[in-house]
Every structure is written in structure tokens, then in C-alpha cells.
PDB file of N, CA and C in Angstrom:
ATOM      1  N   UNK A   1      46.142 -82.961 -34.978  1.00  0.00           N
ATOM      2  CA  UNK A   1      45.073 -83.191 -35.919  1.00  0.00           C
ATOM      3  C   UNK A   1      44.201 -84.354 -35.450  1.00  0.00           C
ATOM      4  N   UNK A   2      44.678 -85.351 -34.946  1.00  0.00           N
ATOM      5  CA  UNK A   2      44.049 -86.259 -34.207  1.00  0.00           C
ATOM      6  C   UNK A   2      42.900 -85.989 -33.546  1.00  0.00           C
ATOM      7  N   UNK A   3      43.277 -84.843 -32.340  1.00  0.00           N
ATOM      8  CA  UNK A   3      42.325 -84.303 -31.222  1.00  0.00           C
ATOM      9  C   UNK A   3      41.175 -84.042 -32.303  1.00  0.00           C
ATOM     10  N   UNK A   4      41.628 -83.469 -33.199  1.00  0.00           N
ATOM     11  CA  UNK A   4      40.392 -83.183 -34.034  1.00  0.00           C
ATOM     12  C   UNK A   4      39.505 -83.652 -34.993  1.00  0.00           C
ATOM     13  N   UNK A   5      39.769 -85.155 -34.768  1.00  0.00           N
ATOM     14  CA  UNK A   5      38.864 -85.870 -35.591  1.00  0.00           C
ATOM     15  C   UNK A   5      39.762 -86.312 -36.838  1.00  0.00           C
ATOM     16  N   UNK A   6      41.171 -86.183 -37.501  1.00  0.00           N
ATOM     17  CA  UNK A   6      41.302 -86.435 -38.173  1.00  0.00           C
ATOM     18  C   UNK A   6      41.696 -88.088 -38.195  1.00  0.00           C
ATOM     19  N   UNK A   7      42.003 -88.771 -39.048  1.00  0.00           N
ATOM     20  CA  UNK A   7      42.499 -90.176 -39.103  1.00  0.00           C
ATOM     21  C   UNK A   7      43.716 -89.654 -39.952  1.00  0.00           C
ATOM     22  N   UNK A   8      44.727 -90.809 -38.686  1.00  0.00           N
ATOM     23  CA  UNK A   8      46.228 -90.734 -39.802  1.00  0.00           C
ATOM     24  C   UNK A   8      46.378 -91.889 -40.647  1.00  0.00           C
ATOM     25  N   UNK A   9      45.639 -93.269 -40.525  1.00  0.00           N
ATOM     26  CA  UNK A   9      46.087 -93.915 -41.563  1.00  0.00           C
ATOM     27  C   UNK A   9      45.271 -93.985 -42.786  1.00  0.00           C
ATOM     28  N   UNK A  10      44.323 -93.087 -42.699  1.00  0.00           N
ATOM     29  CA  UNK A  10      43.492 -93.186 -44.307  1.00  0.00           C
ATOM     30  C   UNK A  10      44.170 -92.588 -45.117  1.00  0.00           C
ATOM     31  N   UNK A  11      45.277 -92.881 -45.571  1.00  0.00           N
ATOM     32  CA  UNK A  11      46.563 -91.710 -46.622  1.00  0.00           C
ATOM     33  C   UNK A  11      47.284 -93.272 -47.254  1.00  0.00           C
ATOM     34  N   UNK A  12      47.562 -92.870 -48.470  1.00  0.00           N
ATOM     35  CA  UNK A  12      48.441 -93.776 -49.127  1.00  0.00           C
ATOM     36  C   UNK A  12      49.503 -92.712 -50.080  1.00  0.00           C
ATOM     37  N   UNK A  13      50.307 -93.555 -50.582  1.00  0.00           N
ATOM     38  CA  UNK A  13      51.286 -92.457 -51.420  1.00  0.00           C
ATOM     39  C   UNK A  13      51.720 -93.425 -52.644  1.00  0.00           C
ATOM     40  N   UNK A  14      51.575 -92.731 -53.591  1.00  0.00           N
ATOM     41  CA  UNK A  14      51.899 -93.271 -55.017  1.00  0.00           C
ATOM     42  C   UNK A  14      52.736 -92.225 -55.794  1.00  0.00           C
ATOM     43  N   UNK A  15      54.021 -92.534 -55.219  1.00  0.00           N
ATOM     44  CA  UNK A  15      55.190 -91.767 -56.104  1.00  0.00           C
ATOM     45  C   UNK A  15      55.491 -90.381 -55.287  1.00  0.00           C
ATOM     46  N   UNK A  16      55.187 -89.618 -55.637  1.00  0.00           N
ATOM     47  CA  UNK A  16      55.504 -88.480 -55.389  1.00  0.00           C
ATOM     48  C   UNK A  16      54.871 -87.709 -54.725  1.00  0.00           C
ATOM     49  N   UNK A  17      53.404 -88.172 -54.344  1.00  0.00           N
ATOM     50  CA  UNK A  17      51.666 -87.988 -54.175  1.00  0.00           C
ATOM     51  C   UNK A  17      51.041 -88.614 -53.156  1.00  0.00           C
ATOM     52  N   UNK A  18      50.770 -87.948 -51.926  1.00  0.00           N
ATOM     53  CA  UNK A  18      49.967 -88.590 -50.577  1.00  0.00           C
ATOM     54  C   UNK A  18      48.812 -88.224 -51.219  1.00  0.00           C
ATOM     55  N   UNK A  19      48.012 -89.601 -51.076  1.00  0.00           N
ATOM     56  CA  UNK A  19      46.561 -89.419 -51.591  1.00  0.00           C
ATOM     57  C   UNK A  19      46.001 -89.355 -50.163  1.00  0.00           C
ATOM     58  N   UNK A  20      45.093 -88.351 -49.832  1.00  0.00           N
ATOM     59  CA  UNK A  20      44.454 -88.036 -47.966  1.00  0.00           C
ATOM     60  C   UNK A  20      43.053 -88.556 -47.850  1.00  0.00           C
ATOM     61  N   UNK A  21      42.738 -89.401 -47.237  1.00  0.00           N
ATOM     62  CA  UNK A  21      40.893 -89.187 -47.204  1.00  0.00           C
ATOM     63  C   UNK A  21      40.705 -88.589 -45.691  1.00  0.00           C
ATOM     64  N   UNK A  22      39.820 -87.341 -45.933  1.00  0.00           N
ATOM     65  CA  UNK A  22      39.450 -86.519 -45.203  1.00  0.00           C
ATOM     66  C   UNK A  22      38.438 -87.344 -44.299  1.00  0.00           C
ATOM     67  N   UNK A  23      37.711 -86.555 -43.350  1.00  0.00           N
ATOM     68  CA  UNK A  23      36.611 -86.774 -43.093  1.00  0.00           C
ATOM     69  C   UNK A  23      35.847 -85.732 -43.059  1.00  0.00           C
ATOM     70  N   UNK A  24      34.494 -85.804 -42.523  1.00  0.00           N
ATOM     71  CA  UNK A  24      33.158 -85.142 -42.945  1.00  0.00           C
ATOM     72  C   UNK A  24      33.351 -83.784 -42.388  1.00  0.00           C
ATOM     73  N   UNK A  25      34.184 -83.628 -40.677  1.00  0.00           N
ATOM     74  CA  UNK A  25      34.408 -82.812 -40.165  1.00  0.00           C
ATOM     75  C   UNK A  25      35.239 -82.587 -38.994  1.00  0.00           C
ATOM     76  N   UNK A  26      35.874 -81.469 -38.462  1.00  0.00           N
ATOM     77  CA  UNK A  26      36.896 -81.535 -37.287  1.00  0.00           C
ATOM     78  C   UNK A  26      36.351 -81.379 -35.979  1.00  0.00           C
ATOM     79  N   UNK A  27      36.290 -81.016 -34.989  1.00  0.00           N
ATOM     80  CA  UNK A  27      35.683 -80.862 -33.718  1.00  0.00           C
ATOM     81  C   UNK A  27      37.105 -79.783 -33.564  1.00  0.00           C
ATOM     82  N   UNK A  28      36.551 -79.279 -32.656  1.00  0.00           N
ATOM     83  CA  UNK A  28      37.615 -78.389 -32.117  1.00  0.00           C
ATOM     84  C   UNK A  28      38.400 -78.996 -30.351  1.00  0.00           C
ATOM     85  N   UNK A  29      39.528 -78.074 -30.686  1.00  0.00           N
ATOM     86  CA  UNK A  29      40.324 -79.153 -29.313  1.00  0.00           C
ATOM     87  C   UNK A  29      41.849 -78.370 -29.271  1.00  0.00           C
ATOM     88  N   UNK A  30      41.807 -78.544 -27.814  1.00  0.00           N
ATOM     89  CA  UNK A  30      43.369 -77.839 -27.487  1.00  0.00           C
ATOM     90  C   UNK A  30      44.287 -78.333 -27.753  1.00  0.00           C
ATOM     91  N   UNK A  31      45.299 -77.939 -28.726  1.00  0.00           N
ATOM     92  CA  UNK A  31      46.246 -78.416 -29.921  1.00  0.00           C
ATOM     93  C   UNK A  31      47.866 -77.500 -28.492  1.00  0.00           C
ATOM     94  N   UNK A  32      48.581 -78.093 -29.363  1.00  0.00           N
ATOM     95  CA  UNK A  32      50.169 -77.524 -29.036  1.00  0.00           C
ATOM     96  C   UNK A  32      50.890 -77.524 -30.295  1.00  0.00           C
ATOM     97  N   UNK A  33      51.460 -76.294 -30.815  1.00  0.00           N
ATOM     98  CA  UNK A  33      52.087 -76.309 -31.717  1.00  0.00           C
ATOM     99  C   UNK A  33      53.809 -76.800 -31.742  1.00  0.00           C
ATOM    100  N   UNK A  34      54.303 -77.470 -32.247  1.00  0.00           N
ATOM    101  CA  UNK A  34      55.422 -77.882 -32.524  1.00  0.00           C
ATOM    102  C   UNK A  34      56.879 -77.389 -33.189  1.00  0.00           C
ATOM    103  N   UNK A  35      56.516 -77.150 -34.414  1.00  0.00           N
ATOM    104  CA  UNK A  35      56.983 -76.517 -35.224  1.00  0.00           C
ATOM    105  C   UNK A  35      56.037 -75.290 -35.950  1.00  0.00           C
ATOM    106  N   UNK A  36      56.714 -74.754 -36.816  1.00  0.00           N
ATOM    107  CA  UNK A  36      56.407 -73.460 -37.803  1.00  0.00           C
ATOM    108  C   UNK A  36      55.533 -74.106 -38.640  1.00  0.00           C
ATOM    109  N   UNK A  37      55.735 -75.240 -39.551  1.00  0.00           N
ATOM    110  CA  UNK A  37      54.799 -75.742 -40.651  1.00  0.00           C
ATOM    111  C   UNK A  37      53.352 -76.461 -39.715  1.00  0.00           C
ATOM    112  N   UNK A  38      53.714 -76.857 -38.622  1.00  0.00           N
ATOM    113  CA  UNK A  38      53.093 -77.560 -37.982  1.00  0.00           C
ATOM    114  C   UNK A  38      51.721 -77.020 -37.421  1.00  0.00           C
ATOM    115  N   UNK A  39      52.184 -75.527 -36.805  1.00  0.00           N
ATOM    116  CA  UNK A  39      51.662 -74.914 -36.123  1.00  0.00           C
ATOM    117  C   UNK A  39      50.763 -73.809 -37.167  1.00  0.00           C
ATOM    118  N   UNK A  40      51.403 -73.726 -38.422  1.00  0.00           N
ATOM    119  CA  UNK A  40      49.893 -73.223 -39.449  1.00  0.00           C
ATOM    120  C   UNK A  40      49.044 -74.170 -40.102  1.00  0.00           C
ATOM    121  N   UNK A  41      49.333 -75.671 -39.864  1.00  0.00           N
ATOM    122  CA  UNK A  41      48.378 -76.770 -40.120  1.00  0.00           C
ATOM    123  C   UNK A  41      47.111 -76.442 -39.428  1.00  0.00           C
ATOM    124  N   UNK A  42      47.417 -76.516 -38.010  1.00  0.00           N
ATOM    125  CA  UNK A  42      46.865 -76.451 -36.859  1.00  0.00           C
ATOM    126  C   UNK A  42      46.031 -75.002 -36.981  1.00  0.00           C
ATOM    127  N   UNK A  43      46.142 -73.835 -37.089  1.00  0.00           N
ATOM    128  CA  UNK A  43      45.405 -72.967 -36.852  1.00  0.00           C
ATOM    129  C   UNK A  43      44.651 -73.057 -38.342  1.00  0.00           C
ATOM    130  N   UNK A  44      45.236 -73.296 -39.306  1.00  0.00           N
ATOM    131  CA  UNK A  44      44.244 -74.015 -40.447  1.00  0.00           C
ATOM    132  C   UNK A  44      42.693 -75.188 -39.932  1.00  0.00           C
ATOM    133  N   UNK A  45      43.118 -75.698 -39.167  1.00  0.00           N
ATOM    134  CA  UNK A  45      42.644 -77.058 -39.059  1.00  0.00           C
ATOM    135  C   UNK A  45      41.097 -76.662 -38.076  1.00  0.00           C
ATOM    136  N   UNK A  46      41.790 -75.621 -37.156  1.00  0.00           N
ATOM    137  CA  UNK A  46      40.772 -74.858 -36.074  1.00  0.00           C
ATOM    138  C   UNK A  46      40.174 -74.051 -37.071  1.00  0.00           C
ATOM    139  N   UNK A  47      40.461 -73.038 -37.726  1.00  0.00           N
ATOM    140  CA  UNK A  47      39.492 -72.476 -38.567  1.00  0.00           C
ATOM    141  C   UNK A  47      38.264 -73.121 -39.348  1.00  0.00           C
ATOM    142  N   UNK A  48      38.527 -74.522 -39.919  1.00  0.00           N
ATOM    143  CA  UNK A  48      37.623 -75.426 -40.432  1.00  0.00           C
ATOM    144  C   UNK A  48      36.643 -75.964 -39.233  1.00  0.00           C
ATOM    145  N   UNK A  49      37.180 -75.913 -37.969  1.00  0.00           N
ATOM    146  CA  UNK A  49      37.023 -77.018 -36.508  1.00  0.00           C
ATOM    147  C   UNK A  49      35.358 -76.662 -36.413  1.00  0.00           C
ATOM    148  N   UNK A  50      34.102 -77.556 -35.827  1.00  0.00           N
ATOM    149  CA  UNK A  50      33.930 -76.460 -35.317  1.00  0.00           C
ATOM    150  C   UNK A  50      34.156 -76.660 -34.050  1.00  0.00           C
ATOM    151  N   UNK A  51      34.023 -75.032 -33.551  1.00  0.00           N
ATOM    152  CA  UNK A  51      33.725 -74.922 -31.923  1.00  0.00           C
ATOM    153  C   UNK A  51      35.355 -73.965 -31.758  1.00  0.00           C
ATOM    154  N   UNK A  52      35.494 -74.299 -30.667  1.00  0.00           N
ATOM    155  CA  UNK A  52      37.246 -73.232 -30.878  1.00  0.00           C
ATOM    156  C   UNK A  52      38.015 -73.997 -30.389  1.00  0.00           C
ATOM    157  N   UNK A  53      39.288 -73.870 -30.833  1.00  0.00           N
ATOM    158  CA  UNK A  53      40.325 -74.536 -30.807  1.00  0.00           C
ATOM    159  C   UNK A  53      41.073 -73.208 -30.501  1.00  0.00           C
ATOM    160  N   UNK A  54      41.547 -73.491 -29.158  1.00  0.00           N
ATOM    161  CA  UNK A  54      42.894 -72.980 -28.664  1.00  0.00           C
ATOM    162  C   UNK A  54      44.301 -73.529 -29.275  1.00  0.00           C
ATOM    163  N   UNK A  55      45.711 -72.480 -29.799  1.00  0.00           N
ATOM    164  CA  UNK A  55      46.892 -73.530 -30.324  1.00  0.00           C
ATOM    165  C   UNK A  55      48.275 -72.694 -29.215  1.00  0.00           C
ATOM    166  N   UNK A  56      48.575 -73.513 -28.689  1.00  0.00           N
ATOM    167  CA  UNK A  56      49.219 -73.227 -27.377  1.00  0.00           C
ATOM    168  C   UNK A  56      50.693 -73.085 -28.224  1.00  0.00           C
ATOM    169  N   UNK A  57      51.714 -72.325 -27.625  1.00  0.00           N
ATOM    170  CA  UNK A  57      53.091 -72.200 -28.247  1.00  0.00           C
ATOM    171  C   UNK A  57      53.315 -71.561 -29.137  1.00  0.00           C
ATOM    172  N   UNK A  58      52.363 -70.369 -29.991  1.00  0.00           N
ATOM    173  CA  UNK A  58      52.314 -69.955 -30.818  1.00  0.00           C
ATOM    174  C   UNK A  58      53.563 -68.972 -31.166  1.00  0.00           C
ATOM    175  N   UNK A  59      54.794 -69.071 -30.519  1.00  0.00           N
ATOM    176  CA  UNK A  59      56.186 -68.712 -30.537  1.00  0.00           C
ATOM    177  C   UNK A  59      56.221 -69.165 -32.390  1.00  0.00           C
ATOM    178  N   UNK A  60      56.054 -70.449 -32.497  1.00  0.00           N
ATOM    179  CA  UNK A  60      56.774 -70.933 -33.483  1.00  0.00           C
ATOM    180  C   UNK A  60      55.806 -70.492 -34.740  1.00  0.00           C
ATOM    181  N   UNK A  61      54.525 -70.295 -34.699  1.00  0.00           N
ATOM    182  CA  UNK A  61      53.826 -69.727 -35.882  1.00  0.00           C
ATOM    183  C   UNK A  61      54.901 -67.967 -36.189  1.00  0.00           C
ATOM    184  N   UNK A  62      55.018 -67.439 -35.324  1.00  0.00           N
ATOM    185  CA  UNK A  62      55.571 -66.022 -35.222  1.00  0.00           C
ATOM    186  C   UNK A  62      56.688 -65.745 -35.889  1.00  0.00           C
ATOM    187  N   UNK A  63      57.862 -67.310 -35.810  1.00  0.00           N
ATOM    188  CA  UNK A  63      58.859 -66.856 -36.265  1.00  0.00           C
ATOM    189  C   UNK A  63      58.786 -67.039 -37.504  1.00  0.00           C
ATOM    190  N   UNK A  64      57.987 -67.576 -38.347  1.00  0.00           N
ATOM    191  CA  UNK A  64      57.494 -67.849 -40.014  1.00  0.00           C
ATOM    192  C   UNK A  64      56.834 -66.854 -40.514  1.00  0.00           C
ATOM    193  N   UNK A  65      55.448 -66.534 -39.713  1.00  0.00           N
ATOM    194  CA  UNK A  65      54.606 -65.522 -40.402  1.00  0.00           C
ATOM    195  C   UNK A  65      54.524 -64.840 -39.706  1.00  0.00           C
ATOM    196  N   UNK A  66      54.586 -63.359 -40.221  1.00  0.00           N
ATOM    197  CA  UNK A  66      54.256 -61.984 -39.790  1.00  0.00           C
ATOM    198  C   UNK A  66      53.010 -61.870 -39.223  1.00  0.00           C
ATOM    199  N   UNK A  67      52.167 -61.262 -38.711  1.00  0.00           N
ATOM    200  CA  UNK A  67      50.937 -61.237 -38.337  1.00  0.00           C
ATOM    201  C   UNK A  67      49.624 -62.206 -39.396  1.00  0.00           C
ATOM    202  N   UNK A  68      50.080 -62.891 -38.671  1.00  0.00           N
ATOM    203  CA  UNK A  68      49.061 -64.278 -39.647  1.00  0.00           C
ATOM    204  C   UNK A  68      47.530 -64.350 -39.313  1.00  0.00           C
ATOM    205  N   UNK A  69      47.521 -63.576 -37.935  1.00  0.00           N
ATOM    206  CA  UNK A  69      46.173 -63.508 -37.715  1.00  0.00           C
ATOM    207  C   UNK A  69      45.319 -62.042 -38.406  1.00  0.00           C
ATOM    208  N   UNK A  70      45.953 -60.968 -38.709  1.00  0.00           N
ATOM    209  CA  UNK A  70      45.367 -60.026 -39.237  1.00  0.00           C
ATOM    210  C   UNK A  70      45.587 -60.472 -40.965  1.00  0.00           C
ATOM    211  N   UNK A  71      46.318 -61.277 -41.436  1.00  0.00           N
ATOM    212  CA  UNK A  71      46.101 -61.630 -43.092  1.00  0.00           C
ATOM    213  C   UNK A  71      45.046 -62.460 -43.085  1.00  0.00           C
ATOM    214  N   UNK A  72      44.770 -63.719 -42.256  1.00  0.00           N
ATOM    215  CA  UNK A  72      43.690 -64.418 -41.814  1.00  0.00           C
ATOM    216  C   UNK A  72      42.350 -63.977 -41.875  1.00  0.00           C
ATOM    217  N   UNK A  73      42.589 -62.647 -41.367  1.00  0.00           N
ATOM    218  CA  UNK A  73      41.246 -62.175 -41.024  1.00  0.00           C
ATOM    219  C   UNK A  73      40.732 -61.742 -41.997  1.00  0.00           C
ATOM    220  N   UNK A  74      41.409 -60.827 -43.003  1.00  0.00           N
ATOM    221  CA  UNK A  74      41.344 -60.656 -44.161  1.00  0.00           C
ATOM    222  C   UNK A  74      40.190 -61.625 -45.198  1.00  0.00           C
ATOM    223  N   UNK A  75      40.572 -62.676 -45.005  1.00  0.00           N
ATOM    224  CA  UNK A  75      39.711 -63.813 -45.516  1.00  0.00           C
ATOM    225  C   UNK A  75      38.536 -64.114 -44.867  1.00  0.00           C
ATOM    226  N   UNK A  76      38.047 -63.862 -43.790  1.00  0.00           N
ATOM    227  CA  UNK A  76      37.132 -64.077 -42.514  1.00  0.00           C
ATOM    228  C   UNK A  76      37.376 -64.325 -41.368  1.00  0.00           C
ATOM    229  N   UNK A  77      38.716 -65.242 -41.343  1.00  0.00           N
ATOM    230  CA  UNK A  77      39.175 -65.700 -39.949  1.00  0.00           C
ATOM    231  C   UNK A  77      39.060 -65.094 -39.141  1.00  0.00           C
ATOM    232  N   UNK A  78      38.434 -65.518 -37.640  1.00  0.00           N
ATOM    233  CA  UNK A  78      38.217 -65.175 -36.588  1.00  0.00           C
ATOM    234  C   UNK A  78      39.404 -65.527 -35.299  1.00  0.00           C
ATOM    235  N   UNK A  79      40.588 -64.833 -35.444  1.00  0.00           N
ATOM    236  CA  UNK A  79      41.755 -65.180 -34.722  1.00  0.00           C
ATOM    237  C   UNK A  79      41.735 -64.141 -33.485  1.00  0.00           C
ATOM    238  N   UNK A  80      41.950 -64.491 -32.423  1.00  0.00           N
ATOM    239  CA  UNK A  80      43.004 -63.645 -31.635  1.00  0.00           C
ATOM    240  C   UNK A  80      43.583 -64.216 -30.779  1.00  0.00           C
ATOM    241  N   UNK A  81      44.590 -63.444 -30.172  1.00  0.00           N
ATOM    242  CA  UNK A  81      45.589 -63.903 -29.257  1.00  0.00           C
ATOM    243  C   UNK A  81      44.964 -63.559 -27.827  1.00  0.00           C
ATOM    244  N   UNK A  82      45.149 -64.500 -27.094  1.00  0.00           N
ATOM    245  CA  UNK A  82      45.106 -64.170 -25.659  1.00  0.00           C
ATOM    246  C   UNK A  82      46.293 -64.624 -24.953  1.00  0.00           C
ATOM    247  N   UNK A  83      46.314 -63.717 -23.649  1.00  0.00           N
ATOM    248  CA  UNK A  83      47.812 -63.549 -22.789  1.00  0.00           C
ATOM    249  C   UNK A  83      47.052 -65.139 -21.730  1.00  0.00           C
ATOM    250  N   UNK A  84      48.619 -65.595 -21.691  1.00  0.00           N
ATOM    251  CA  UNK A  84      48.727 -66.910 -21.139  1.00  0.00           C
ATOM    252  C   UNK A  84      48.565 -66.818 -19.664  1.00  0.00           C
TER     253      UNK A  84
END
């Protein structure tokens, strides 16, 4: 999220509740996914991005969600996979 413009310390937490301050906008940028929760942040994060954001490792989005890019699309998302 970094690559993409986000800031990690504009967040505070009061109880139970991360309060986030966003910013205006993301840039797009070649991400690596990590984990399962991690790795639908990330293709979240590129959809908002602009420009394109490649998310490398996408093993771990797969083993969570079923075809996430055709429910995606559904909504507008512009996903596809390309061979490595």
C-alpha cells in the first residue's frame, strides 16, 4: 500500500476502532501479495490506483476466493491474469 501512495502512520485506534486518514489518491505500482487478506487489499487498492498495478503471487488470492476476477468484473473491474 505504501508503493501506492498510502501513509501508514495517519491511523490512530480508540478501543476497538482504527480511525484511517486516507489520501486524495493511489498511483499504481507493482505490489507482491503476501497473504489471502493481504492480497485482496491489494487488488482492491489497484482498482482505485490510477494507472495499473500488477499483484505478483496471486497463488494466495486463489486459495480464498473463487474466481475473484470474474465477480469483480461484475461490478466494472477491469482484471486479468497474465502468464508469468
Amino acid at each position: 500500500m505504501l508503493r501506492c501512495g498510502a501513509w501508514a502512520r495517519r491511523f490512530r485506534l480508540e478501543g476497538n476502532t482504527a480511525i484511517i486518514h486516507g489520501v486524495a489518491k493511489l498511483t499504481a505500482a507493482p505490489v507482491m501479495a503476501t497473504d489471502l487478506r493481504a492480497s485482496a487489499s491489494l487488488v482492491l487498492a489497484g482498482l482505485v490506483a490510477e494507472g495499473r498495478t500488477d499483484v505478483e503471487r496471486i497463488y494466495h488470492i486463489d486459495r480464498g476466493y473463487e474466481a475473484i476476477e470474474e465477480k469483480l468484473a461484475q461490478l466494472g473491474a477491469q482484471i486479468r491474469r497474465v502468464p508469468n
